[in-house]
C-alpha atoms as a PDB file:
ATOM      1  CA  UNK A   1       0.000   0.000   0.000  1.00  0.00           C
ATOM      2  CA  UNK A   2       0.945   3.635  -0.090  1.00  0.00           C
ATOM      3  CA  UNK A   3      -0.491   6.624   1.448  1.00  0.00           C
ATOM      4  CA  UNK A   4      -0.458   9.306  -1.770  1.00  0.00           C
ATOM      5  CA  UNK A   5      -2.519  11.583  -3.218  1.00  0.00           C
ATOM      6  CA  UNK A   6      -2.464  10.053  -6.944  1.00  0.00           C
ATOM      7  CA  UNK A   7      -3.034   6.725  -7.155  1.00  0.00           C
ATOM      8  CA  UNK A   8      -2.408   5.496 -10.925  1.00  0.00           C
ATOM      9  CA  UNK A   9       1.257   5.893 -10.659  1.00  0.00           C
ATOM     10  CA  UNK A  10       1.841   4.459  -7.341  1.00  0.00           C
ATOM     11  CA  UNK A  11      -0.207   1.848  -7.940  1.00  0.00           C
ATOM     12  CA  UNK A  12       1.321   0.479 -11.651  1.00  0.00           C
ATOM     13  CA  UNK A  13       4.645   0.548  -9.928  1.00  0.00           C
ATOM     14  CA  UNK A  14       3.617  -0.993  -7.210  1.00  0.00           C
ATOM     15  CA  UNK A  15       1.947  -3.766 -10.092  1.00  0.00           C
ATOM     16  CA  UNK A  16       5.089  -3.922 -11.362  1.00  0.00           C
ATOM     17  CA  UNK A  17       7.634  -3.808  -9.096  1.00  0.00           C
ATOM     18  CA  UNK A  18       6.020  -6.329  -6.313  1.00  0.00           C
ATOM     19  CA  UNK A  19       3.947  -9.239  -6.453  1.00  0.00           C
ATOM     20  CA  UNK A  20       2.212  -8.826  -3.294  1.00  0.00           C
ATOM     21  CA  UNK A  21      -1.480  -7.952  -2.762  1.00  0.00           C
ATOM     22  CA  UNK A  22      -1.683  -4.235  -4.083  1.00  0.00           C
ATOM     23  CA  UNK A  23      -3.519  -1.866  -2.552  1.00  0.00           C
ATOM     24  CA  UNK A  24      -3.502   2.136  -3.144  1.00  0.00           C
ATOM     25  CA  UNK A  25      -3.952   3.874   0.172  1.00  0.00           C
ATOM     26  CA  UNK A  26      -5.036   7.808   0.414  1.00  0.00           C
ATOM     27  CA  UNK A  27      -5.658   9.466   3.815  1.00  0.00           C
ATOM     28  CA  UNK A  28      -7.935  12.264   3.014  1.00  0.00           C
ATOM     29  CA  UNK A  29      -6.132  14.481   6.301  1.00  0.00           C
ATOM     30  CA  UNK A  30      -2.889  15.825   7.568  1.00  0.00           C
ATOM     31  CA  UNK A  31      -0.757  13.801   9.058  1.00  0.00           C
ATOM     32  CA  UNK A  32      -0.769  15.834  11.683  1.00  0.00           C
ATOM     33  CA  UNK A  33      -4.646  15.473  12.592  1.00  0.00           C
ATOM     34  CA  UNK A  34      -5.359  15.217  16.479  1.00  0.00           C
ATOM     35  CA  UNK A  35      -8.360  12.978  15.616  1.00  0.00           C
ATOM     36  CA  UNK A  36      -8.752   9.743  13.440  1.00  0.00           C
ATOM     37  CA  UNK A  37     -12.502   9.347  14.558  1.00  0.00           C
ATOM     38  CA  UNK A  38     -14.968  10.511  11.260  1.00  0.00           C
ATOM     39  CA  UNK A  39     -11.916  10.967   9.003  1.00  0.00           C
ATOM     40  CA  UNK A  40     -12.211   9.904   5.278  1.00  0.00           C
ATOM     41  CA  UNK A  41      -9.643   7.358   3.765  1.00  0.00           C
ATOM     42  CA  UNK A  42      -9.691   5.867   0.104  1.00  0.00           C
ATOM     43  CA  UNK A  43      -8.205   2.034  -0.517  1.00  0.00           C
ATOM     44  CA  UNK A  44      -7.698   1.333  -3.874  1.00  0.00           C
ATOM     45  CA  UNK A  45      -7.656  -2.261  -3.934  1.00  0.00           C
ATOM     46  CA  UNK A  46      -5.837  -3.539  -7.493  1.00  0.00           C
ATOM     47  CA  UNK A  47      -4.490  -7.199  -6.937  1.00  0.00           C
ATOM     48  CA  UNK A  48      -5.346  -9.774  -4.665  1.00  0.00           C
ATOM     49  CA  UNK A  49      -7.963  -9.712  -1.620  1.00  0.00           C
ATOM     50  CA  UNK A  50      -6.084 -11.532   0.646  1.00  0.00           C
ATOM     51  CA  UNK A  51      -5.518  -8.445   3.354  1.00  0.00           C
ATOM     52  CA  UNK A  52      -8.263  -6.535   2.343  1.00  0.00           C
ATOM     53  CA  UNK A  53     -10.673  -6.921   4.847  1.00  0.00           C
ATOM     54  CA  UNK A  54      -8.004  -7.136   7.332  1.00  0.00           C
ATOM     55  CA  UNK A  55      -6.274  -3.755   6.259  1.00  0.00           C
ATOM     56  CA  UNK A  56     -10.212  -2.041   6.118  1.00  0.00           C
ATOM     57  CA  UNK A  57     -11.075  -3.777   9.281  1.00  0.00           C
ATOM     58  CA  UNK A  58      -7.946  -2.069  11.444  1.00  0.00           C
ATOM     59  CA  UNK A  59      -8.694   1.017   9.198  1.00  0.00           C
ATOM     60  CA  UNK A  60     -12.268   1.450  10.638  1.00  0.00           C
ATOM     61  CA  UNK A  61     -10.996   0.318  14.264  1.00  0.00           C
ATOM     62  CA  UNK A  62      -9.164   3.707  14.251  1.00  0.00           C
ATOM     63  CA  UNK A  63     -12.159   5.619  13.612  1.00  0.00           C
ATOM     64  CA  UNK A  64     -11.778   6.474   9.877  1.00  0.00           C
ATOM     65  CA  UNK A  65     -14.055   6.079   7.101  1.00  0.00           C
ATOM     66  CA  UNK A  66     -13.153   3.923   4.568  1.00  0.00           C
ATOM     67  CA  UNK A  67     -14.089   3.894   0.800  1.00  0.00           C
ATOM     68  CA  UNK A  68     -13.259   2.060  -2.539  1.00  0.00           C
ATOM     69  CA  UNK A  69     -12.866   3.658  -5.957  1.00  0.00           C
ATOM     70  CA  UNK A  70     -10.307   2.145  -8.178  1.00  0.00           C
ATOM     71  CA  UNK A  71      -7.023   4.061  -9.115  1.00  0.00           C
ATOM     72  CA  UNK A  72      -8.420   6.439 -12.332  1.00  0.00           C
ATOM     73  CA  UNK A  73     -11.924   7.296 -10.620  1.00  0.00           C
ATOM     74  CA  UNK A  74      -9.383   8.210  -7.460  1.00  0.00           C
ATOM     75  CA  UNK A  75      -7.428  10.939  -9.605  1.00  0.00           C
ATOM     76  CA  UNK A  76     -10.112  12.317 -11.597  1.00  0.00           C
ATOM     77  CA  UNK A  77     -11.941  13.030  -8.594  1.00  0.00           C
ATOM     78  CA  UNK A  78      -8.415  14.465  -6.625  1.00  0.00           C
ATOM     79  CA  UNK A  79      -8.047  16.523  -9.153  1.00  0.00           C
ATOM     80  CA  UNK A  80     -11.218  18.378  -8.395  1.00  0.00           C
ATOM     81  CA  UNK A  81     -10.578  17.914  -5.008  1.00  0.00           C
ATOM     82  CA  UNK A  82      -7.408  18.853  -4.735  1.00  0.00           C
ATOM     83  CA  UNK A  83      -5.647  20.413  -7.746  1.00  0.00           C
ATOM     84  CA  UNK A  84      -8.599  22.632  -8.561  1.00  0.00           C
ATOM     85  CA  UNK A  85      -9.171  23.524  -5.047  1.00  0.00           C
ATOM     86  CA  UNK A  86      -5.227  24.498  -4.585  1.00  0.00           C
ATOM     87  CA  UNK A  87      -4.347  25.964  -7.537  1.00  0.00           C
ATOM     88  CA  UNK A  88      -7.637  28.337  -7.036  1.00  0.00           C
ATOM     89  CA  UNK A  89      -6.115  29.207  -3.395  1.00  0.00           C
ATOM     90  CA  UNK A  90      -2.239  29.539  -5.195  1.00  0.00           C
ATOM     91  CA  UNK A  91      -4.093  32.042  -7.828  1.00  0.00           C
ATOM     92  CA  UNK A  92      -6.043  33.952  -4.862  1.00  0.00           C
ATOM     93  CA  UNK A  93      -2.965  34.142  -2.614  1.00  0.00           C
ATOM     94  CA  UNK A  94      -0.786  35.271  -6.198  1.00  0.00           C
ATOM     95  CA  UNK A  95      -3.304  38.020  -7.091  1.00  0.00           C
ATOM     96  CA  UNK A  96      -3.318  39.328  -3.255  1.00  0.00           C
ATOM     97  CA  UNK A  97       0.185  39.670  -3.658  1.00  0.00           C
ATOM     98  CA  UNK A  98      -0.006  41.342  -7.096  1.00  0.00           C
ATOM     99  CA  UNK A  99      -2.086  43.536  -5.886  1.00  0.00           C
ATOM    100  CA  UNK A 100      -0.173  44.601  -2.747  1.00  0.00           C
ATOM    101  CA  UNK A 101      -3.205  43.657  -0.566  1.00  0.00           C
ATOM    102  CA  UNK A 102      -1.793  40.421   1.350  1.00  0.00           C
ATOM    103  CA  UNK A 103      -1.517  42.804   4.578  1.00  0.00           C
ATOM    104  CA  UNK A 104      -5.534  43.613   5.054  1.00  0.00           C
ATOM    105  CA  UNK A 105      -5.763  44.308   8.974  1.00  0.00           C
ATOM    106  CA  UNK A 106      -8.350  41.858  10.808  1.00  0.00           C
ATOM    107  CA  UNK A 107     -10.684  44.601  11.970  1.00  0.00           C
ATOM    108  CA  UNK A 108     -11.629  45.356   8.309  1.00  0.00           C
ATOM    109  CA  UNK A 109     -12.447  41.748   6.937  1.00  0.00           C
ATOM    110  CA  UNK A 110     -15.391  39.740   6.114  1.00  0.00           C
ATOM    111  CA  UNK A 111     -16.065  36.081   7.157  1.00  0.00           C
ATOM    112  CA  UNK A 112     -15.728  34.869   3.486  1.00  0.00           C
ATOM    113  CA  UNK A 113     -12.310  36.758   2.960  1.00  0.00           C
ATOM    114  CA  UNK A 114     -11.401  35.019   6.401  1.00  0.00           C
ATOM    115  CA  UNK A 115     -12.214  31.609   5.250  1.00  0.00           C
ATOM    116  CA  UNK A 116     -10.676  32.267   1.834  1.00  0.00           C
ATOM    117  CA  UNK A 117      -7.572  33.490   3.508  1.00  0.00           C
ATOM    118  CA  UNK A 118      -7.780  30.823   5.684  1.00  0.00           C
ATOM    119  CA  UNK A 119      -7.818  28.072   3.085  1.00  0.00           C
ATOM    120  CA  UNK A 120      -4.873  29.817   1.233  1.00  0.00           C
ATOM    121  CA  UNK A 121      -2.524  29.920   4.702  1.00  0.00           C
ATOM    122  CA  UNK A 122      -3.301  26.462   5.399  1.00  0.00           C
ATOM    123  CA  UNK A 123      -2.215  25.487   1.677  1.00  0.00           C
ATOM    124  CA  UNK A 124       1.027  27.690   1.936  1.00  0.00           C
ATOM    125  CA  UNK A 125       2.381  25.928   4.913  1.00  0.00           C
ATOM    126  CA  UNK A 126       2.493  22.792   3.514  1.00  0.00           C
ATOM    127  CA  UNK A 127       6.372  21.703   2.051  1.00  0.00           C
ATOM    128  CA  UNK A 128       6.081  23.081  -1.915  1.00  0.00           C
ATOM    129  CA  UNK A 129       7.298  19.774  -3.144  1.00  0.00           C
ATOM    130  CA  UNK A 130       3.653  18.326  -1.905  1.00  0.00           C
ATOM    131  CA  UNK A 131       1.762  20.484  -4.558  1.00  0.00           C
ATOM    132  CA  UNK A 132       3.958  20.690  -7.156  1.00  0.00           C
ATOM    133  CA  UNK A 133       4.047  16.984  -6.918  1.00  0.00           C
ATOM    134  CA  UNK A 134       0.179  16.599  -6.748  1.00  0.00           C
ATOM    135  CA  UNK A 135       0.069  18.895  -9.542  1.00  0.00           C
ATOM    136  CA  UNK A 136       2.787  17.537 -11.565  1.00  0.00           C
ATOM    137  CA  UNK A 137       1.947  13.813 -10.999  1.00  0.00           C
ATOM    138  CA  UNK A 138      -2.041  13.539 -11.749  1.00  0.00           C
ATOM    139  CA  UNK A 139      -3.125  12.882 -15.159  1.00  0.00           C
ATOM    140  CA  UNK A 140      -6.136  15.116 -15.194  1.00  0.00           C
ATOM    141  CA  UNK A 141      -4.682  18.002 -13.613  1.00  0.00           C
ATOM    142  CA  UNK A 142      -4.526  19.573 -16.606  1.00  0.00           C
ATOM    143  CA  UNK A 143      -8.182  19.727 -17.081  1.00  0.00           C
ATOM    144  CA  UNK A 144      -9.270  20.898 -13.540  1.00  0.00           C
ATOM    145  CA  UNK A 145      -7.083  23.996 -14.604  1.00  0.00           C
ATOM    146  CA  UNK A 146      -8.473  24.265 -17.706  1.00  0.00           C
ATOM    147  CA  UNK A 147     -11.960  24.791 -16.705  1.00  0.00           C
ATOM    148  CA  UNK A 148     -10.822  27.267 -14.019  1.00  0.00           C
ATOM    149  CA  UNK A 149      -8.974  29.027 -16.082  1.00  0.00           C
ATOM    150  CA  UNK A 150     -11.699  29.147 -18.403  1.00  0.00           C
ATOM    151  CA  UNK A 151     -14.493  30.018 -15.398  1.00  0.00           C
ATOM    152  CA  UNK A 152     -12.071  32.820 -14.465  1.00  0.00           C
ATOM    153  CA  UNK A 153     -11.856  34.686 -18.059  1.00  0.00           C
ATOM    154  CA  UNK A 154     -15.741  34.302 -18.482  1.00  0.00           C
ATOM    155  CA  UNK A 155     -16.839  35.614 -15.135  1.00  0.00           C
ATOM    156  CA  UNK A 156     -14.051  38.620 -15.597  1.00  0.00           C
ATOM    157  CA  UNK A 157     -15.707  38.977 -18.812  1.00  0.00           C
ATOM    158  CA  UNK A 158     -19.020  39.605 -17.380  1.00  0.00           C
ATOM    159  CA  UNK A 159     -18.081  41.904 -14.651  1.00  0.00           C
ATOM    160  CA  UNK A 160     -15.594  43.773 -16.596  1.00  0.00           C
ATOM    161  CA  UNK A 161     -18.045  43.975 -19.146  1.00  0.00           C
ATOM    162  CA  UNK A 162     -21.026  45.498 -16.942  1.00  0.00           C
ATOM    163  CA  UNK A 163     -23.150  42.221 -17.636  1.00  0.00           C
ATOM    164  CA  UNK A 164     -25.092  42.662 -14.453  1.00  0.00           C
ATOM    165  CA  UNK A 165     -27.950  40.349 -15.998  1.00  0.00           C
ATOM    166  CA  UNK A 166     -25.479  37.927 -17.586  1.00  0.00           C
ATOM    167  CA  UNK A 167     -24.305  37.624 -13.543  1.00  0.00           C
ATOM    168  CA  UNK A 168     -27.408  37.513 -11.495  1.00  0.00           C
ATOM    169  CA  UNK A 169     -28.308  34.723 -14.098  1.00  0.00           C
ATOM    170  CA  UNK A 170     -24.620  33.118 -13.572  1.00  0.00           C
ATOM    171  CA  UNK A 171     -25.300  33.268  -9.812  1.00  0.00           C
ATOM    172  CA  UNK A 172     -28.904  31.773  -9.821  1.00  0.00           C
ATOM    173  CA  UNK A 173     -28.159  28.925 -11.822  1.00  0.00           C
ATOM    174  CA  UNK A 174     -24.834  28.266  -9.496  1.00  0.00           C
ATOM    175  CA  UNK A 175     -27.191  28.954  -6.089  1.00  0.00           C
ATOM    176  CA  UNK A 176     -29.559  26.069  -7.968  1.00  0.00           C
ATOM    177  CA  UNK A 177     -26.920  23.439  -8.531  1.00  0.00           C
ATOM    178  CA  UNK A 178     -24.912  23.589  -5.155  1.00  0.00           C
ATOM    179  CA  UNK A 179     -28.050  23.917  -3.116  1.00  0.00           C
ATOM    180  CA  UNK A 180     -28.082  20.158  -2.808  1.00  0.00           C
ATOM    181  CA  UNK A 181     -24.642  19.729  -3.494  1.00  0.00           C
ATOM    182  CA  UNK A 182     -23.671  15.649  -2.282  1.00  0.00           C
ATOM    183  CA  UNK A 183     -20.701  16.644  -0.290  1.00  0.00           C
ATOM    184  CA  UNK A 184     -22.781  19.245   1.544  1.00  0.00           C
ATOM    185  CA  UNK A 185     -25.526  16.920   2.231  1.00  0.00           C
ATOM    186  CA  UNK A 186     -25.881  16.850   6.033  1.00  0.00           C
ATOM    187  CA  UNK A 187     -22.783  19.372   7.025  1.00  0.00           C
ATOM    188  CA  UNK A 188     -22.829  22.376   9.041  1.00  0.00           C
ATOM    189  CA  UNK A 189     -20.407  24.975   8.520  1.00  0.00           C
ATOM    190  CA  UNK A 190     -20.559  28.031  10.700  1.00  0.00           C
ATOM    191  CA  UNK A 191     -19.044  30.998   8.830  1.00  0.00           C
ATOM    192  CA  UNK A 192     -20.159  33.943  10.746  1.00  0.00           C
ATOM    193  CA  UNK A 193     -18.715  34.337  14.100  1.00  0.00           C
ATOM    194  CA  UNK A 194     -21.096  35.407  16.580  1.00  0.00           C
END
C-alpha cells in the first residue's frame, strides 16, 4: 500500500515492481490530525484480496471512514478535489500579492475573505514539493485547470463587461446546482462568528 494523493502511478509501480497484494492507500487528512474518529480514507484495492478486509477492518478500528474507488476514478476526482481547489487558493494568494493587498488588517475583513484566507494559509504551509508533486503527478490536472482558467476569463468577462444580468443569471443557476450539493448533504459549517 501507499499513502499518496495520486493513485495510478503508485499503484502500476507498485503492479510492477512487487507481487504482493496491491492496494492504493489515500488518507484524506494531515498527518498531523489530532483525531482519526470521522476521518475519510480511500483504498484502492488492485491485486489480490487476501488483506483486504483485514487492512479495512484495522482502518475502521481507528475511527476512519473507509471507501473504494479504483485508481483512475481516485485521480479524476483528486483533481477536483485537490488540484482545482489548490491551484484556485495559489491564484487567490498570487493576485493578493499582485495587488499589494496580502496585509488587510483583521478589523476590516469579512467572514468569506477570512475563510478564503484561511484556506490559502493552510495550503502555503504545507512543504512546496507536496503540490507541485500533486500537480505535476495527476493525469487530469490539466483539465481541472483548464476549466478554471476558463471560469475565471468568463466571469471577468461579465463583470468587466457590466453584464449585471449575464451575472445575477450566472449566480442563480450556481445557487440552484450547489443547493443540494452531495458533499454538503448533512454538514454544518458556521461561517459567521457570533
Amino acid at each position: 500500500t501507499d499513502f499518496t494523493s495520486v493513485k495510478m502511478k503508485p499503484v502500476a509501480a507498485m503492479m510492477k515492481y512487487s507481487q504482493a497484494d496491491v492496494i492504493g492507500g489515500h488518507p484524506l487528512f494531515r498527518p498531523e490530525v489530532d483525531l482519526l474518529e470521522g476521518q475519510n480514507m480511500i483504498l484502492c484495492p488492485t491485486r489480490g484480496k487476501g488483506y483486504l478486509s483485514w487492512y479495512k477492518s484495522a482502518l475502521e478500528s481507528l475511527g476512519l471512514k473507509v471507501t473504494f474507488m479504483n485508481p483512475e476514478e481516485h485521480d479524476q476526482t483528486m483533481a477536483v478535489e485537490q488540484c482545482l481547489t489548490h491551484i484556485s487558493n495559489l491564484a487567490f494568494a498570487y493576485a493578493l500579492t499582485k495587488m499589494d493587498q496580502k496585509n488587510i488588517q483583521q478589523d476590516v475583513t469579512t467572514p468569506a475573505y477570512i475563510l478564503r484566507l484561511y484556506a490559502s494559509a493552510r495550503m502555503l504551509s504545507q512543504d512546496p514539493s507536496l503540490y507541485s508533486g500533486m500537480f505535476s503527478e495527476n493525469p487530469f490536472t490539466e483539465d481541472a485547470v483548464r476549466a478554471y482558467g476558463e471560469a475565471v476569463k468568463e466571469v471577468s468577462a461579465l463583470v468587466q463587461g457590466g453584464q449585471k444580468a449575464w451575472l445575477e443569471e450566472l449566480l442563480g443557476s450556481l445557487q440552484r446546482e450547489f443547493k443540494n450539493h452531495p458533499a454538503l448533504k448533512g454538514k454544518k459549517v458556521k461561517i459567521i462568528d457570533g
